[in-house]
C-alpha atoms as a PDB file:
ATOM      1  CA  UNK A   1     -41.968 -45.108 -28.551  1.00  0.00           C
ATOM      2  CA  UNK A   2     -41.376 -43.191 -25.267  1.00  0.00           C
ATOM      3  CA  UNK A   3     -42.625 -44.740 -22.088  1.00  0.00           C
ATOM      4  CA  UNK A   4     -43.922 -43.104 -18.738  1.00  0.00           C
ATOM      5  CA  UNK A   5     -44.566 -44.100 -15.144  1.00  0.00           C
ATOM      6  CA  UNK A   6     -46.735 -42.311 -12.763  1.00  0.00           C
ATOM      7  CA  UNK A   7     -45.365 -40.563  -9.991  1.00  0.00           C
ATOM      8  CA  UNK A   8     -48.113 -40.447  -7.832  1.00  0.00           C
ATOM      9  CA  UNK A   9     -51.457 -41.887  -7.860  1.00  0.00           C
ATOM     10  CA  UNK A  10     -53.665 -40.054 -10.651  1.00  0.00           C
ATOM     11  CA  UNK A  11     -57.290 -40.735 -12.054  1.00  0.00           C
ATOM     12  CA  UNK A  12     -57.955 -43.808  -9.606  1.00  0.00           C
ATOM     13  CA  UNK A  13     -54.437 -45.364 -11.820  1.00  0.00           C
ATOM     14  CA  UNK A  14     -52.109 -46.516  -9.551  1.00  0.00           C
ATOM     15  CA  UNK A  15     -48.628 -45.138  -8.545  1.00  0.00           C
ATOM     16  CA  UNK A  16     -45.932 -47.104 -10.400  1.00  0.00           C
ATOM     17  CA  UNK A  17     -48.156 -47.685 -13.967  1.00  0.00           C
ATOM     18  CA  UNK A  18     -45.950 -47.561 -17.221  1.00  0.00           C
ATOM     19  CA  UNK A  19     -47.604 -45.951 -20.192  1.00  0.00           C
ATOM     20  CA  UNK A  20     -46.650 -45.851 -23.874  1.00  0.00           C
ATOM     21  CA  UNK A  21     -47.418 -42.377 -25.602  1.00  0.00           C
ATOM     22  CA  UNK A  22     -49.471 -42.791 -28.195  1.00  0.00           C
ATOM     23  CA  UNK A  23     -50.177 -39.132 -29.594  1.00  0.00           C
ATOM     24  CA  UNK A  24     -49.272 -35.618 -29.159  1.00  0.00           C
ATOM     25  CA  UNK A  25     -50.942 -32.783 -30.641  1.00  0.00           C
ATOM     26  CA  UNK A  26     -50.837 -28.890 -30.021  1.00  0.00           C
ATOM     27  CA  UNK A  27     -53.566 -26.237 -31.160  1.00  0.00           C
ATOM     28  CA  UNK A  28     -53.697 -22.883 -30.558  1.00  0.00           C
ATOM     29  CA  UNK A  29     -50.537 -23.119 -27.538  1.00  0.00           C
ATOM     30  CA  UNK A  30     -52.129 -26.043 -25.834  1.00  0.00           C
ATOM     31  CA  UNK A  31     -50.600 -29.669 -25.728  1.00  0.00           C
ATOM     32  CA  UNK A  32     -52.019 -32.470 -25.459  1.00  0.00           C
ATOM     33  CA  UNK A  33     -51.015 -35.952 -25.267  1.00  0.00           C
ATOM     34  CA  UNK A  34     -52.734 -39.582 -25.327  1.00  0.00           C
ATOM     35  CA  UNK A  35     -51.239 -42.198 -22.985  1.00  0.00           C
ATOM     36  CA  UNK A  36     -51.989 -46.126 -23.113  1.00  0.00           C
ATOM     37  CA  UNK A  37     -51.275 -48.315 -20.220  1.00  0.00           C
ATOM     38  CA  UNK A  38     -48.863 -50.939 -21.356  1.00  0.00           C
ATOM     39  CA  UNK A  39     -51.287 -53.593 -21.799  1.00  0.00           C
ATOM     40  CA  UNK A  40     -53.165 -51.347 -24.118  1.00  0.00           C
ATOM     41  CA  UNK A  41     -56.309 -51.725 -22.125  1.00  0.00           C
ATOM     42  CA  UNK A  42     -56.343 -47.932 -20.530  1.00  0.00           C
ATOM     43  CA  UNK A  43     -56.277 -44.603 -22.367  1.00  0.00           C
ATOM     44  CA  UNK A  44     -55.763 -41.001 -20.609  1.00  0.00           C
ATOM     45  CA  UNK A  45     -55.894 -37.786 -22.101  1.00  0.00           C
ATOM     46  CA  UNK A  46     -53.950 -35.116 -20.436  1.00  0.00           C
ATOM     47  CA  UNK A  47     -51.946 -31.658 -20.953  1.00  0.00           C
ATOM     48  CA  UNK A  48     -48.740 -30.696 -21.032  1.00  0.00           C
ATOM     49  CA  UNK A  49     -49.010 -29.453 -16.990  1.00  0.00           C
ATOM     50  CA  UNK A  50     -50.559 -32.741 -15.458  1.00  0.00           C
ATOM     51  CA  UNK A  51     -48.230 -34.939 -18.030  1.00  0.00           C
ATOM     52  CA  UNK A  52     -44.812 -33.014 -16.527  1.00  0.00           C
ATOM     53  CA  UNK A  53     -46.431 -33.031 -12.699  1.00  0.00           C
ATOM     54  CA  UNK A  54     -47.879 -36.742 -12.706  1.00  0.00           C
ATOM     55  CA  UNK A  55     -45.611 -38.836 -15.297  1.00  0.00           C
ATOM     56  CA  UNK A  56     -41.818 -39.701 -14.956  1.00  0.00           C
ATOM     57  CA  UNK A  57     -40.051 -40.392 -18.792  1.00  0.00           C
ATOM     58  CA  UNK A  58     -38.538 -43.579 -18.995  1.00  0.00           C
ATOM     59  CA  UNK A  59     -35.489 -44.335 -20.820  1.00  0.00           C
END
């Protein structure tokens, strides 16, 4: 399961929060992808431009 951490603050979530992507889905040329905080308690929807601008893959 890939994991992210946010860059920057984003969505009143804090700088430094680690997310496991959950989905990713594309219709008509537009990606999306679901994000869960790693507790599980937090979900955010966003595309493929605020995913590449706010999130940082971890290895």
């Amino acid at each position: 399961m890939k994991r992210y951490m946010l860059k920057k603050n984003f969505r009143g979530l804090k700088k430094g929060t680690q997310f496991y992507l959950i989905a990713e889905s594309e219709f008509i040329g537009v990606k999306e992808y679901v994000l869960r905080t790693r507790d599980l308690t937090t979900r955010v929807a966003v595309n493929d431009r605020e995913l590449s601008g706010n999130f940082l893959l971890l290895n």
